[in-house]
C-alpha atoms as a PDB file:
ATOM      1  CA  UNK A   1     166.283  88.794  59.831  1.00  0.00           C
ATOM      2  CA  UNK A   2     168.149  89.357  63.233  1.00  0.00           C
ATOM      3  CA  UNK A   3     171.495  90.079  61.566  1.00  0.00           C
ATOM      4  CA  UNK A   4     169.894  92.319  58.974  1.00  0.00           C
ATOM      5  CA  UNK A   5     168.554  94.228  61.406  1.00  0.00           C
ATOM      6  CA  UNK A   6     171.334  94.606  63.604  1.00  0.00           C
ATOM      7  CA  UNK A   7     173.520  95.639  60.544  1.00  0.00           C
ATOM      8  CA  UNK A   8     170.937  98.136  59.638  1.00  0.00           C
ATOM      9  CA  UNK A   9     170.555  99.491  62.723  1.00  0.00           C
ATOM     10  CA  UNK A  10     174.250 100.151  62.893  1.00  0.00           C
ATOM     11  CA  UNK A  11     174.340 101.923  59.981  1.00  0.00           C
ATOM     12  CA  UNK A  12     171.542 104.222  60.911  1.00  0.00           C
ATOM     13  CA  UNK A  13     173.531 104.486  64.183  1.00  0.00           C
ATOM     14  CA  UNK A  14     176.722 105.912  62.266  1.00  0.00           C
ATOM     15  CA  UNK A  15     174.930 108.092  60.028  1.00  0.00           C
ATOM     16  CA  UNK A  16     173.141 109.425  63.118  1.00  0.00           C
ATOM     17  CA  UNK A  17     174.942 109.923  66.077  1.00  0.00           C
ATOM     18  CA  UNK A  18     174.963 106.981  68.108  1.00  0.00           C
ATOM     19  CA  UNK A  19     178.356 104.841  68.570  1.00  0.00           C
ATOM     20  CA  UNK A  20     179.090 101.401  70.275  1.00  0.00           C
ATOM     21  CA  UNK A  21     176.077  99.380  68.841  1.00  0.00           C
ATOM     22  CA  UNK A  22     175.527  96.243  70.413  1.00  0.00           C
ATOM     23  CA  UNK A  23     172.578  94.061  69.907  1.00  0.00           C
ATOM     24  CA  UNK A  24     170.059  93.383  72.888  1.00  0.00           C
ATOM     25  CA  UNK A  25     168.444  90.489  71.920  1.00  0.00           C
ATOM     26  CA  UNK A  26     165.257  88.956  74.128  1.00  0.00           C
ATOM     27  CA  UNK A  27     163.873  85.634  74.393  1.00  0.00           C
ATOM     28  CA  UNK A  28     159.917  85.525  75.544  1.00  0.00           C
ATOM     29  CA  UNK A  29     157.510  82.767  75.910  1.00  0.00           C
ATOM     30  CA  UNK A  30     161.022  80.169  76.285  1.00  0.00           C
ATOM     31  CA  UNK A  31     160.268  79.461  72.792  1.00  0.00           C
ATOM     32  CA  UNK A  32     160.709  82.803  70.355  1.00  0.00           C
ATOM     33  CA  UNK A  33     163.513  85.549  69.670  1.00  0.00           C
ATOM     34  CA  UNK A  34     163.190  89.144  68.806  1.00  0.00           C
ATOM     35  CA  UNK A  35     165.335  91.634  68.561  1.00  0.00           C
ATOM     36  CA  UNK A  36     164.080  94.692  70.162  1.00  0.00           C
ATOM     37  CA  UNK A  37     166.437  97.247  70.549  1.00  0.00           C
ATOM     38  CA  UNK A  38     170.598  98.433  70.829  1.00  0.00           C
ATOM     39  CA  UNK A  39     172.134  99.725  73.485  1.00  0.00           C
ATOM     40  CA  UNK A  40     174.285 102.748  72.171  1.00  0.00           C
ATOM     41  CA  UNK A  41     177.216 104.808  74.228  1.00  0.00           C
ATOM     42  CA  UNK A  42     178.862 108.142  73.278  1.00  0.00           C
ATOM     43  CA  UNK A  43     175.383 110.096  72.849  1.00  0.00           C
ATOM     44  CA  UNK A  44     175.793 114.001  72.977  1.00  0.00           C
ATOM     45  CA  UNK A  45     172.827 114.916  74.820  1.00  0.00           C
ATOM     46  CA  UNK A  46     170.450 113.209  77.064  1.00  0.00           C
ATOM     47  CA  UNK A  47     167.261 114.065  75.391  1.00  0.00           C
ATOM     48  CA  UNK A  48     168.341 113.397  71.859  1.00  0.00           C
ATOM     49  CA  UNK A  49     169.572 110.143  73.196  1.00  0.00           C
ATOM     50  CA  UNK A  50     166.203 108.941  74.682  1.00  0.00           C
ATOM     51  CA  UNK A  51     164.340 110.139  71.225  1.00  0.00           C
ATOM     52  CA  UNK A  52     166.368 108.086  68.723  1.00  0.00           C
ATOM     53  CA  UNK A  53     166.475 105.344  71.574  1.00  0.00           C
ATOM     54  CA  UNK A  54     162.547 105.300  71.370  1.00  0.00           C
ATOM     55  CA  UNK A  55     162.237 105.526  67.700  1.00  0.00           C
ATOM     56  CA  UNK A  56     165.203 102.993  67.535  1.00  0.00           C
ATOM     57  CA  UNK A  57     163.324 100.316  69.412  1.00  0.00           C
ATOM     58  CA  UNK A  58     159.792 100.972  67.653  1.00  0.00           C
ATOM     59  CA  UNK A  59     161.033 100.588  64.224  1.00  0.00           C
ATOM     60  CA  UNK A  60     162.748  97.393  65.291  1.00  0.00           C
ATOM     61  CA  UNK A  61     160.059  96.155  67.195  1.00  0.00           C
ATOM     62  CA  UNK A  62     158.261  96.516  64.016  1.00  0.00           C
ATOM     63  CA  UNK A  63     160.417  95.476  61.844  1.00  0.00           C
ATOM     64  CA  UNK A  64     161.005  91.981  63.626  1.00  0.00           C
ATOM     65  CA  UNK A  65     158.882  88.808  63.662  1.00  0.00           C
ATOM     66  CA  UNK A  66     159.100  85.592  66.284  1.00  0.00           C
ATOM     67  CA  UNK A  67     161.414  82.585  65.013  1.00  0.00           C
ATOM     68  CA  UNK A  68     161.249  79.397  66.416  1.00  0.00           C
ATOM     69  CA  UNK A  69     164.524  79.071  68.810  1.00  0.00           C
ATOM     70  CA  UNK A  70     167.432  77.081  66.911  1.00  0.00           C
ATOM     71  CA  UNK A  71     167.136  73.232  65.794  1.00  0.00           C
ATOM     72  CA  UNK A  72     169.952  71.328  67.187  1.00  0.00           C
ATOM     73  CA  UNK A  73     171.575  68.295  64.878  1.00  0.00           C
ATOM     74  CA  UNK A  74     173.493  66.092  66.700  1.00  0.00           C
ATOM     75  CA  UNK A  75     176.217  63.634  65.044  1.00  0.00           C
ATOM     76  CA  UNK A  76     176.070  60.603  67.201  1.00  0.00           C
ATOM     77  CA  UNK A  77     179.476  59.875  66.850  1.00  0.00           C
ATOM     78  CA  UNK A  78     179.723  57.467  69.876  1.00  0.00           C
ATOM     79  CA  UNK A  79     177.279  55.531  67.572  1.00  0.00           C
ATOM     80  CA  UNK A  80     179.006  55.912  64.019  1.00  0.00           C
ATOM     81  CA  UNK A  81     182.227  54.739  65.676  1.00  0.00           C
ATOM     82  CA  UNK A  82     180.749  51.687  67.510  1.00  0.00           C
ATOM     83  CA  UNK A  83     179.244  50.652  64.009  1.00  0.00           C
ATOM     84  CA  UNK A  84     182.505  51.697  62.206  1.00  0.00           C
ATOM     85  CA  UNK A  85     184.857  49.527  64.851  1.00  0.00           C
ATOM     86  CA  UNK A  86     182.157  45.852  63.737  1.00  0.00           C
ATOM     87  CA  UNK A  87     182.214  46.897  60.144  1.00  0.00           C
ATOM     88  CA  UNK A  88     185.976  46.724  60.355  1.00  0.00           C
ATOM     89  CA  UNK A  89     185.902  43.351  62.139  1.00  0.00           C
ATOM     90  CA  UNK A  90     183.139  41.713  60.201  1.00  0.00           C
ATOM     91  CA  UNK A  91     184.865  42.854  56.962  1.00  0.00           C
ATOM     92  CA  UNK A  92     188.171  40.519  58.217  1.00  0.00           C
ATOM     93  CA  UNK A  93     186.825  38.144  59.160  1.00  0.00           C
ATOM     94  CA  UNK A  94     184.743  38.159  55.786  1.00  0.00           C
ATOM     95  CA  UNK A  95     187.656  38.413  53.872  1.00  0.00           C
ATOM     96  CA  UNK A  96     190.121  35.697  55.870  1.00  0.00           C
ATOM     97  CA  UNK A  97     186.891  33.411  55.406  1.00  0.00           C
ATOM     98  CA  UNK A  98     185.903  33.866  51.447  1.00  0.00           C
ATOM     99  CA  UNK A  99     186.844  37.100  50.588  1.00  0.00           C
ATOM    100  CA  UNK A 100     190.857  36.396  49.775  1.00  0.00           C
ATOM    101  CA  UNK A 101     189.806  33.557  48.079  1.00  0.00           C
ATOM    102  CA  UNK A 102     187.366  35.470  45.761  1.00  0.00           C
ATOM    103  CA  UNK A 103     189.862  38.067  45.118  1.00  0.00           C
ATOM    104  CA  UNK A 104     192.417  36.091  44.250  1.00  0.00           C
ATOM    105  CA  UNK A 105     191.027  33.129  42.502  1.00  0.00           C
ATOM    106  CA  UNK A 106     187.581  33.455  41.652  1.00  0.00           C
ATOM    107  CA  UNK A 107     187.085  36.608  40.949  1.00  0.00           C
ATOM    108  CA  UNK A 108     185.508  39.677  43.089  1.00  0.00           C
ATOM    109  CA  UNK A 109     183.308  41.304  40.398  1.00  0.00           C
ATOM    110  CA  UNK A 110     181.271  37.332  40.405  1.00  0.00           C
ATOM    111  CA  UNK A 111     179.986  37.912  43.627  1.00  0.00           C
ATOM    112  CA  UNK A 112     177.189  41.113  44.339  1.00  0.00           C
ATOM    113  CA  UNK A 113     178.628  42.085  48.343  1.00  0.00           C
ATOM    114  CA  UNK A 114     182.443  41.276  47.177  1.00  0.00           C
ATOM    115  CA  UNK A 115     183.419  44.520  46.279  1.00  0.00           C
ATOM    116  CA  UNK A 116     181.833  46.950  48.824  1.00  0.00           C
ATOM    117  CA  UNK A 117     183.282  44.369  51.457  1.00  0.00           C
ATOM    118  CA  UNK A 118     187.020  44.559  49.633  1.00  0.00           C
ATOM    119  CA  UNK A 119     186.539  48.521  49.597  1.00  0.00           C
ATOM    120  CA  UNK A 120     185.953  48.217  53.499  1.00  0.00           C
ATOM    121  CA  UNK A 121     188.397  45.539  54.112  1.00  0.00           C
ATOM    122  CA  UNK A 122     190.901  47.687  52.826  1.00  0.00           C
ATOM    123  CA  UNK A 123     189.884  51.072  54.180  1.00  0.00           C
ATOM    124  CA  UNK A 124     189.872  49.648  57.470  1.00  0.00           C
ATOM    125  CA  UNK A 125     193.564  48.261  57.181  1.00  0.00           C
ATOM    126  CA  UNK A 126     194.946  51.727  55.324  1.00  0.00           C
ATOM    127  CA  UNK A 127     192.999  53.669  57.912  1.00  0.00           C
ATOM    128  CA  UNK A 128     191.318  51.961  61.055  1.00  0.00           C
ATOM    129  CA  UNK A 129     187.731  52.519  61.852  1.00  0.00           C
ATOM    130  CA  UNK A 130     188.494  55.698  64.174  1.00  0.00           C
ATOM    131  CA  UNK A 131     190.266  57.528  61.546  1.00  0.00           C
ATOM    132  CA  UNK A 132     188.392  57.123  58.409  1.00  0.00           C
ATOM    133  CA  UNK A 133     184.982  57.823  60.282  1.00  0.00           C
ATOM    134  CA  UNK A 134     186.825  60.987  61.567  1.00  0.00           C
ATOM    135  CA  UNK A 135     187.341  62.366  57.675  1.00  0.00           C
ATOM    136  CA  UNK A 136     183.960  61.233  56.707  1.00  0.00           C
ATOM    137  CA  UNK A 137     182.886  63.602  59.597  1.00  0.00           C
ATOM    138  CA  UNK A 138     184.976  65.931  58.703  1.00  0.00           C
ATOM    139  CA  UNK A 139     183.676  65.850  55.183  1.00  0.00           C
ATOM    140  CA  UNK A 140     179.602  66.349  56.509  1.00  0.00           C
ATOM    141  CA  UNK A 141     180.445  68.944  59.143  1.00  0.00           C
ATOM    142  CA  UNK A 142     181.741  70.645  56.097  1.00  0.00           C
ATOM    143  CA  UNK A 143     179.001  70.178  53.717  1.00  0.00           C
ATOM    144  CA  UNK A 144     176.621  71.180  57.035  1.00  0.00           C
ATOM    145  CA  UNK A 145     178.366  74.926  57.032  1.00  0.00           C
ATOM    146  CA  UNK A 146     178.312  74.880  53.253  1.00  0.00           C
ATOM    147  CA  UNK A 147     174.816  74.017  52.314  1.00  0.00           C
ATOM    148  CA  UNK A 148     172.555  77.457  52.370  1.00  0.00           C
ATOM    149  CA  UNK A 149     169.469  74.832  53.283  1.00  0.00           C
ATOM    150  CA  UNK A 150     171.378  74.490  56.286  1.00  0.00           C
ATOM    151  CA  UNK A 151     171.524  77.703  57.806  1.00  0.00           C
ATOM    152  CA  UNK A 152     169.567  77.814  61.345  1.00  0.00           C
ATOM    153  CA  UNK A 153     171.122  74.750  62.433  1.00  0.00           C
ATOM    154  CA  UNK A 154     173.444  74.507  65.017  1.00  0.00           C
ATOM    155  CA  UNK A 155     175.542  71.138  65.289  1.00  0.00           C
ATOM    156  CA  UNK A 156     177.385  69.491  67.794  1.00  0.00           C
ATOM    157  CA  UNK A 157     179.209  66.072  68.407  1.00  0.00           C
ATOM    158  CA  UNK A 158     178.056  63.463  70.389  1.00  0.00           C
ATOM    159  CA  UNK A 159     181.479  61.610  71.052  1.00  0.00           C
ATOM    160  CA  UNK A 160     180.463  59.561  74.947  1.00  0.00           C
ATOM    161  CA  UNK A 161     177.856  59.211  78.156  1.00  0.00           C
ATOM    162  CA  UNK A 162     178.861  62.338  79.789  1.00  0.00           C
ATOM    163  CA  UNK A 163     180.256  64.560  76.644  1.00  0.00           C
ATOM    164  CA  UNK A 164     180.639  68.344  78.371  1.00  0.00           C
ATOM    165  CA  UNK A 165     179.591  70.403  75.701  1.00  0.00           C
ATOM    166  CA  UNK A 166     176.356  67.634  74.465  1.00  0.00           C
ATOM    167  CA  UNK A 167     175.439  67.924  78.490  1.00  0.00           C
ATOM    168  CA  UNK A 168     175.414  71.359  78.740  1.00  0.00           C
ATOM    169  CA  UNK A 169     172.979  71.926  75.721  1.00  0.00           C
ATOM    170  CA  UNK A 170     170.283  69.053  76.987  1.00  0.00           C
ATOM    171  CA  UNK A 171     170.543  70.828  80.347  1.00  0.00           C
ATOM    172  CA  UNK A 172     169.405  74.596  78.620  1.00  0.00           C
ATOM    173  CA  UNK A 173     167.648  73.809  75.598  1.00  0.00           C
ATOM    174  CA  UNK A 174     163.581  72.042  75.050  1.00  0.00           C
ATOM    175  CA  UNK A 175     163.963  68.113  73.710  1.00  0.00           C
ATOM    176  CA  UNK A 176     162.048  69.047  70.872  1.00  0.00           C
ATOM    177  CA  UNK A 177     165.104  70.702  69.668  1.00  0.00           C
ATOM    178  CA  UNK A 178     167.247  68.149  69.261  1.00  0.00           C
ATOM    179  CA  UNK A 179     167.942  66.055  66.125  1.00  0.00           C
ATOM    180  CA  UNK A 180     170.184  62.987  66.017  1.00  0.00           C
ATOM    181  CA  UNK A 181     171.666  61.903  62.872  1.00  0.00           C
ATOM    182  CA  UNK A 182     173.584  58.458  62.994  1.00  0.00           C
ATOM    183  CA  UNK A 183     175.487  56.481  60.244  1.00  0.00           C
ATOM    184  CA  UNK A 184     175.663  53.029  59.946  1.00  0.00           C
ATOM    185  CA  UNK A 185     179.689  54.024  58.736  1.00  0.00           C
ATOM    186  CA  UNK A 186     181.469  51.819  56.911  1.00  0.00           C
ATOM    187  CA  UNK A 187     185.060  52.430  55.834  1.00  0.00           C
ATOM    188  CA  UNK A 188     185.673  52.558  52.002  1.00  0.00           C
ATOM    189  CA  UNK A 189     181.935  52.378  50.994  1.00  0.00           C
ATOM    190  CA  UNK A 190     180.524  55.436  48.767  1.00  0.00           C
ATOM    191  CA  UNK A 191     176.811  55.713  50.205  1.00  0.00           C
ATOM    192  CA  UNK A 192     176.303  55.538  54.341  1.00  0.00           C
ATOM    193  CA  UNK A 193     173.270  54.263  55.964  1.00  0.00           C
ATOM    194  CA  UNK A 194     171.994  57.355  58.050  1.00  0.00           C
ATOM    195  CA  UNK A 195     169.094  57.864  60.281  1.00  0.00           C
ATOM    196  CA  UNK A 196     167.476  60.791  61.672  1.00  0.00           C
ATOM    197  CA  UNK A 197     164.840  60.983  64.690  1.00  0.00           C
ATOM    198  CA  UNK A 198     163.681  63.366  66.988  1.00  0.00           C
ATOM    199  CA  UNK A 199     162.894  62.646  70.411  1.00  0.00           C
ATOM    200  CA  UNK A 200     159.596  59.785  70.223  1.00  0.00           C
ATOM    201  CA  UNK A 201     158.892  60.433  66.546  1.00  0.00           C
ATOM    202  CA  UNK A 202     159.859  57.688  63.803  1.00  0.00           C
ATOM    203  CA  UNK A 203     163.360  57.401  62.363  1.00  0.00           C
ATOM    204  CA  UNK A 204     164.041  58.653  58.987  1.00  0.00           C
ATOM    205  CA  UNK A 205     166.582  56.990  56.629  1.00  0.00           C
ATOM    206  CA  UNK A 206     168.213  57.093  53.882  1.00  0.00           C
ATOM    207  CA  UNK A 207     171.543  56.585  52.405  1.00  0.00           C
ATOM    208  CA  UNK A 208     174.086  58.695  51.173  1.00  0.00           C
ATOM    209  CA  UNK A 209     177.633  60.823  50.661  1.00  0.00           C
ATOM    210  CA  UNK A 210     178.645  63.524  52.949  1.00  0.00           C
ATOM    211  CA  UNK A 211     177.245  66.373  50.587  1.00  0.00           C
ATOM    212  CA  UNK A 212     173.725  64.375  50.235  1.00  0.00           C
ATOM    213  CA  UNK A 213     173.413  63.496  53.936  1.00  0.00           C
ATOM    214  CA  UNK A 214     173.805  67.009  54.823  1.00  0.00           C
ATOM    215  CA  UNK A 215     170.759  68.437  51.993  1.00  0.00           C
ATOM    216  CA  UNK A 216     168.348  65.812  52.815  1.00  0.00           C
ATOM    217  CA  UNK A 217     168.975  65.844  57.136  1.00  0.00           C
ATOM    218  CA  UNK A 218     168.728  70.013  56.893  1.00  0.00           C
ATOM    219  CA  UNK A 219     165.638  69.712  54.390  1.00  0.00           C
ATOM    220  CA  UNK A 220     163.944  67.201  56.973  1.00  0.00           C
ATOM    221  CA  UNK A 221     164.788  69.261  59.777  1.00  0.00           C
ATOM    222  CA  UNK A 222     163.208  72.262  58.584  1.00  0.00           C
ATOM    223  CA  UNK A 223     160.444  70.968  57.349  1.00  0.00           C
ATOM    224  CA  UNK A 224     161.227  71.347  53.562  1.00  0.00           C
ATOM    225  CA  UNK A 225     161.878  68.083  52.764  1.00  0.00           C
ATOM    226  CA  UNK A 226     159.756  64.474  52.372  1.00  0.00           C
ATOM    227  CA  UNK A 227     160.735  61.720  54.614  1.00  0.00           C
ATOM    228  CA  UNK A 228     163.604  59.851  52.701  1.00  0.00           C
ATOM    229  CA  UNK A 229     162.264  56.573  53.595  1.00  0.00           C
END
Protein backbone atom coordinates (compact mmCIF):
# COMPACT_ATOMS: atom_id res chain seq x y z
CA UNK A 1 0.00 0.00 0.00
CA UNK A 2 3.03 2.29 0.96
CA UNK A 3 4.64 2.03 -2.48
CA UNK A 4 1.33 2.55 -4.23
CA UNK A 5 0.87 5.45 -2.58
CA UNK A 6 4.09 6.95 -2.91
CA UNK A 7 3.96 6.22 -6.74
CA UNK A 8 0.63 7.84 -6.86
CA UNK A 9 1.45 10.62 -5.11
CA UNK A 10 4.29 11.29 -7.48
CA UNK A 11 2.32 11.25 -10.26
CA UNK A 12 -0.19 13.68 -8.93
CA UNK A 13 2.97 15.65 -8.00
CA UNK A 14 4.10 15.86 -11.82
CA UNK A 15 0.84 16.51 -13.19
CA UNK A 16 0.54 19.27 -10.58
CA UNK A 17 3.32 21.27 -9.85
CA UNK A 18 5.30 19.85 -7.24
CA UNK A 19 8.94 18.30 -8.06
CA UNK A 20 11.50 16.29 -5.88
CA UNK A 21 9.01 13.80 -4.20
CA UNK A 22 10.37 11.97 -1.48
CA UNK A 23 8.45 9.84 0.86
CA UNK A 24 8.16 10.83 4.69
CA UNK A 25 7.30 7.86 6.22
CA UNK A 26 6.36 7.71 10.28
CA UNK A 27 6.45 5.03 12.69
CA UNK A 28 3.90 5.53 15.89
CA UNK A 29 3.04 3.37 18.74
CA UNK A 30 6.87 1.38 17.99
CA UNK A 31 4.73 -1.07 16.36
CA UNK A 32 2.78 0.47 13.03
CA UNK A 33 3.80 2.45 9.73
CA UNK A 34 1.95 5.04 7.81
CA UNK A 35 2.75 7.03 5.31
CA UNK A 36 1.57 10.47 5.86
CA UNK A 37 2.83 12.85 3.63
CA UNK A 38 5.93 14.02 0.83
CA UNK A 39 8.09 16.53 1.17
CA UNK A 40 8.17 18.41 -2.28
CA UNK A 41 10.90 21.26 -3.51
CA UNK A 42 10.67 23.59 -6.55
CA UNK A 43 7.04 25.01 -5.58
CA UNK A 44 6.18 28.39 -7.39
CA UNK A 45 4.44 30.13 -4.74
CA UNK A 46 4.22 29.86 -1.07
CA UNK A 47 0.55 29.68 -0.66
CA UNK A 48 -0.16 27.25 -3.43
CA UNK A 49 2.55 25.20 -1.89
CA UNK A 50 0.98 24.95 1.65
CA UNK A 51 -2.64 24.13 -0.09
CA UNK A 52 -1.62 21.07 -2.14
CA UNK A 53 0.78 20.26 0.89
CA UNK A 54 -2.45 20.09 3.12
CA UNK A 55 -4.63 18.34 0.72
CA UNK A 56 -1.52 16.12 -0.10
CA UNK A 57 -1.22 14.83 3.43
CA UNK A 58 -5.15 14.44 4.07
CA UNK A 59 -5.77 12.30 1.16
CA UNK A 60 -2.83 10.17 2.20
CA UNK A 61 -3.62 10.12 5.63
CA UNK A 62 -6.78 8.73 4.39
CA UNK A 63 -5.82 6.70 2.06
CA UNK A 64 -3.33 4.69 4.40
CA UNK A 65 -3.99 2.01 7.03
CA UNK A 66 -1.46 0.67 10.04
CA UNK A 67 0.71 -2.54 9.06
CA UNK A 68 2.31 -4.50 11.46
CA UNK A 69 6.25 -3.49 11.27
CA UNK A 70 8.26 -6.17 9.08
CA UNK A 71 8.69 -10.03 10.12
CA UNK A 72 12.26 -10.89 10.18
CA UNK A 73 13.37 -14.68 8.92
CA UNK A 74 16.53 -15.57 9.94
CA UNK A 75 18.66 -18.52 8.22
CA UNK A 76 20.61 -19.95 11.06
CA UNK A 77 23.39 -20.74 9.08
CA UNK A 78 25.89 -21.17 12.01
CA UNK A 79 23.39 -24.05 12.73
CA UNK A 80 22.85 -25.60 9.11
CA UNK A 81 26.65 -25.70 8.81
CA UNK A 82 27.37 -27.32 12.23
CA UNK A 83 24.73 -30.06 11.18
CA UNK A 84 26.09 -30.12 7.56
CA UNK A 85 30.01 -30.54 8.87
CA UNK A 86 28.46 -34.26 11.28
CA UNK A 87 26.35 -35.28 8.36
CA UNK A 88 29.53 -35.30 6.32
CA UNK A 89 31.45 -37.21 9.01
CA UNK A 90 28.79 -39.64 10.03
CA UNK A 91 28.17 -40.38 6.31
CA UNK A 92 32.20 -41.68 6.17
CA UNK A 93 32.36 -43.20 8.62
CA UNK A 94 28.98 -44.99 7.57
CA UNK A 95 30.26 -45.77 4.41
CA UNK A 96 34.12 -47.01 5.44
CA UNK A 97 32.03 -49.21 8.03
CA UNK A 98 29.09 -50.92 5.73
CA UNK A 99 28.37 -48.63 3.22
CA UNK A 100 31.40 -49.64 0.56
CA UNK A 101 30.61 -52.95 1.23
CA UNK A 102 26.87 -52.57 0.31
CA UNK A 103 27.71 -50.70 -2.72
CA UNK A 104 29.95 -52.82 -4.01
CA UNK A 105 28.91 -56.27 -3.11
CA UNK A 106 25.61 -56.46 -1.76
CA UNK A 107 23.85 -54.16 -3.28
CA UNK A 108 22.68 -50.43 -2.17
CA UNK A 109 19.04 -50.49 -3.37
CA UNK A 110 18.68 -53.86 -0.47
CA UNK A 111 19.10 -51.67 2.25
CA UNK A 112 16.19 -48.59 3.05
CA UNK A 113 19.06 -45.64 4.51
CA UNK A 114 21.78 -46.92 1.77
CA UNK A 115 21.07 -44.64 -0.79
CA UNK A 116 20.31 -41.24 0.86
CA UNK A 117 23.63 -42.03 2.88
CA UNK A 118 25.64 -42.81 -0.68
CA UNK A 119 23.96 -39.48 -2.09
CA UNK A 120 25.57 -37.67 1.04
CA UNK A 121 28.69 -39.60 1.13
CA UNK A 122 29.36 -38.45 -2.16
CA UNK A 123 28.14 -34.87 -2.05
CA UNK A 124 30.25 -34.33 0.79
CA UNK A 125 33.51 -35.64 -1.03
CA UNK A 126 32.56 -33.68 -4.58
CA UNK A 127 31.69 -30.67 -2.48
CA UNK A 128 32.48 -30.46 1.39
CA UNK A 129 29.83 -29.58 3.85
CA UNK A 130 30.60 -25.65 3.63
CA UNK A 131 30.10 -25.49 0.00
CA UNK A 132 27.15 -27.50 -0.84
CA UNK A 133 25.14 -25.93 2.18
CA UNK A 134 26.25 -22.56 0.62
CA UNK A 135 24.25 -23.45 -2.92
CA UNK A 136 21.42 -24.94 -1.08
CA UNK A 137 21.26 -21.40 0.53
CA UNK A 138 21.73 -19.89 -2.31
CA UNK A 139 18.94 -21.83 -3.89
CA UNK A 140 16.19 -20.73 -0.76
CA UNK A 141 17.36 -17.13 -0.57
CA UNK A 142 16.31 -17.29 -4.14
CA UNK A 143 13.06 -18.97 -3.92
CA UNK A 144 12.52 -16.37 -0.66
CA UNK A 145 12.71 -13.18 -3.29
CA UNK A 146 10.77 -15.23 -5.81
CA UNK A 147 7.77 -16.47 -3.99
CA UNK A 148 4.89 -13.54 -4.05
CA UNK A 149 3.72 -15.29 -0.47
CA UNK A 150 6.88 -13.98 0.58
CA UNK A 151 6.73 -10.45 0.17
CA UNK A 152 6.92 -8.49 3.70
CA UNK A 153 9.70 -10.51 4.80
CA UNK A 154 12.94 -9.33 5.27
CA UNK A 155 15.84 -12.03 5.62
CA UNK A 156 19.11 -12.09 6.92
CA UNK A 157 21.98 -14.66 7.69
CA UNK A 158 22.89 -15.82 10.83
CA UNK A 159 26.56 -17.03 10.01
CA UNK A 160 28.38 -16.70 14.14
CA UNK A 161 28.02 -15.31 18.03
CA UNK A 162 28.65 -11.79 17.22
CA UNK A 163 27.47 -11.57 13.31
CA UNK A 164 27.43 -7.44 12.65
CA UNK A 165 24.58 -7.12 10.60
CA UNK A 166 22.25 -10.14 12.86
CA UNK A 167 23.46 -7.76 16.03
CA UNK A 168 22.47 -4.71 14.76
CA UNK A 169 18.81 -5.85 13.93
CA UNK A 170 18.21 -7.62 17.62
CA UNK A 171 19.55 -4.34 19.00
CA UNK A 172 16.56 -2.06 16.91
CA UNK A 173 13.87 -4.34 16.24
CA UNK A 174 10.91 -6.15 19.05
CA UNK A 175 11.79 -10.19 19.57
CA UNK A 176 8.53 -10.91 18.39
CA UNK A 177 9.83 -10.13 15.04
CA UNK A 178 12.16 -12.50 14.56
CA UNK A 179 11.80 -15.94 12.89
CA UNK A 180 14.53 -18.58 12.77
CA UNK A 181 14.47 -21.16 10.20
CA UNK A 182 17.18 -24.01 10.59
CA UNK A 183 17.94 -27.13 8.41
CA UNK A 184 19.04 -30.22 9.56
CA UNK A 185 21.33 -30.00 5.91
CA UNK A 186 22.54 -32.83 4.53
CA UNK A 187 24.68 -32.86 1.39
CA UNK A 188 23.19 -34.78 -1.64
CA UNK A 189 19.75 -35.49 -0.01
CA UNK A 190 16.51 -34.08 -1.98
CA UNK A 191 14.17 -33.10 1.11
CA UNK A 192 15.91 -31.06 4.30
CA UNK A 193 14.72 -31.30 7.76
CA UNK A 194 13.76 -27.57 8.64
CA UNK A 195 12.40 -25.97 11.68
CA UNK A 196 10.87 -22.76 12.36
CA UNK A 197 10.22 -21.01 15.91
CA UNK A 198 9.69 -17.78 17.16
CA UNK A 199 11.02 -16.58 20.27
CA UNK A 200 9.20 -19.12 23.32
CA UNK A 201 6.57 -20.52 20.97
CA UNK A 202 6.84 -24.30 19.68
CA UNK A 203 9.01 -25.29 16.73
CA UNK A 204 7.45 -26.01 13.49
CA UNK A 205 8.82 -28.66 11.07
CA UNK A 206 8.71 -30.02 8.18
CA UNK A 207 10.79 -31.22 5.39
CA UNK A 208 11.52 -30.07 2.14
CA UNK A 209 13.42 -28.52 -1.23
CA UNK A 210 14.53 -25.02 -1.42
CA UNK A 211 11.30 -23.86 -3.39
CA UNK A 212 8.94 -25.76 -0.68
CA UNK A 213 10.84 -24.54 2.40
CA UNK A 214 10.48 -21.09 1.28
CA UNK A 215 6.15 -21.39 0.58
CA UNK A 216 5.48 -23.20 3.69
CA UNK A 217 8.15 -20.88 6.24
CA UNK A 218 6.50 -17.47 4.46
CA UNK A 219 2.85 -19.07 4.74
CA UNK A 220 3.61 -19.83 8.57
CA UNK A 221 5.04 -16.60 9.10
CA UNK A 222 2.21 -14.69 7.97
CA UNK A 223 -0.21 -16.46 9.33
CA UNK A 224 -1.62 -18.14 6.13
CA UNK A 225 -0.46 -21.33 6.57
CA UNK A 226 -1.20 -24.61 9.10
CA UNK A 227 1.60 -25.75 11.20
CA UNK A 228 3.53 -28.33 8.97
CA UNK A 229 3.96 -30.65 11.76
Amino acid sequence: MAAFIADAFKAFCRAGHLADVQPLVVTFKARYVCVLAAACKNIMGKARKGSVFILAVSALAAMTSPVFAQPILVLDSQWNLAYAKSACKSAEIWYKSVGQTAEERLGCENFASCPKMLATVKACRARGAAAALSDFEQQLARSLLADPGCEGIAVVRHNSPGDAAYEKLTRTRDPSDFWTLSVNFAPGAAKQPWHLRQRARDATSGDGAPQAIAAQACALILGRGPKAN
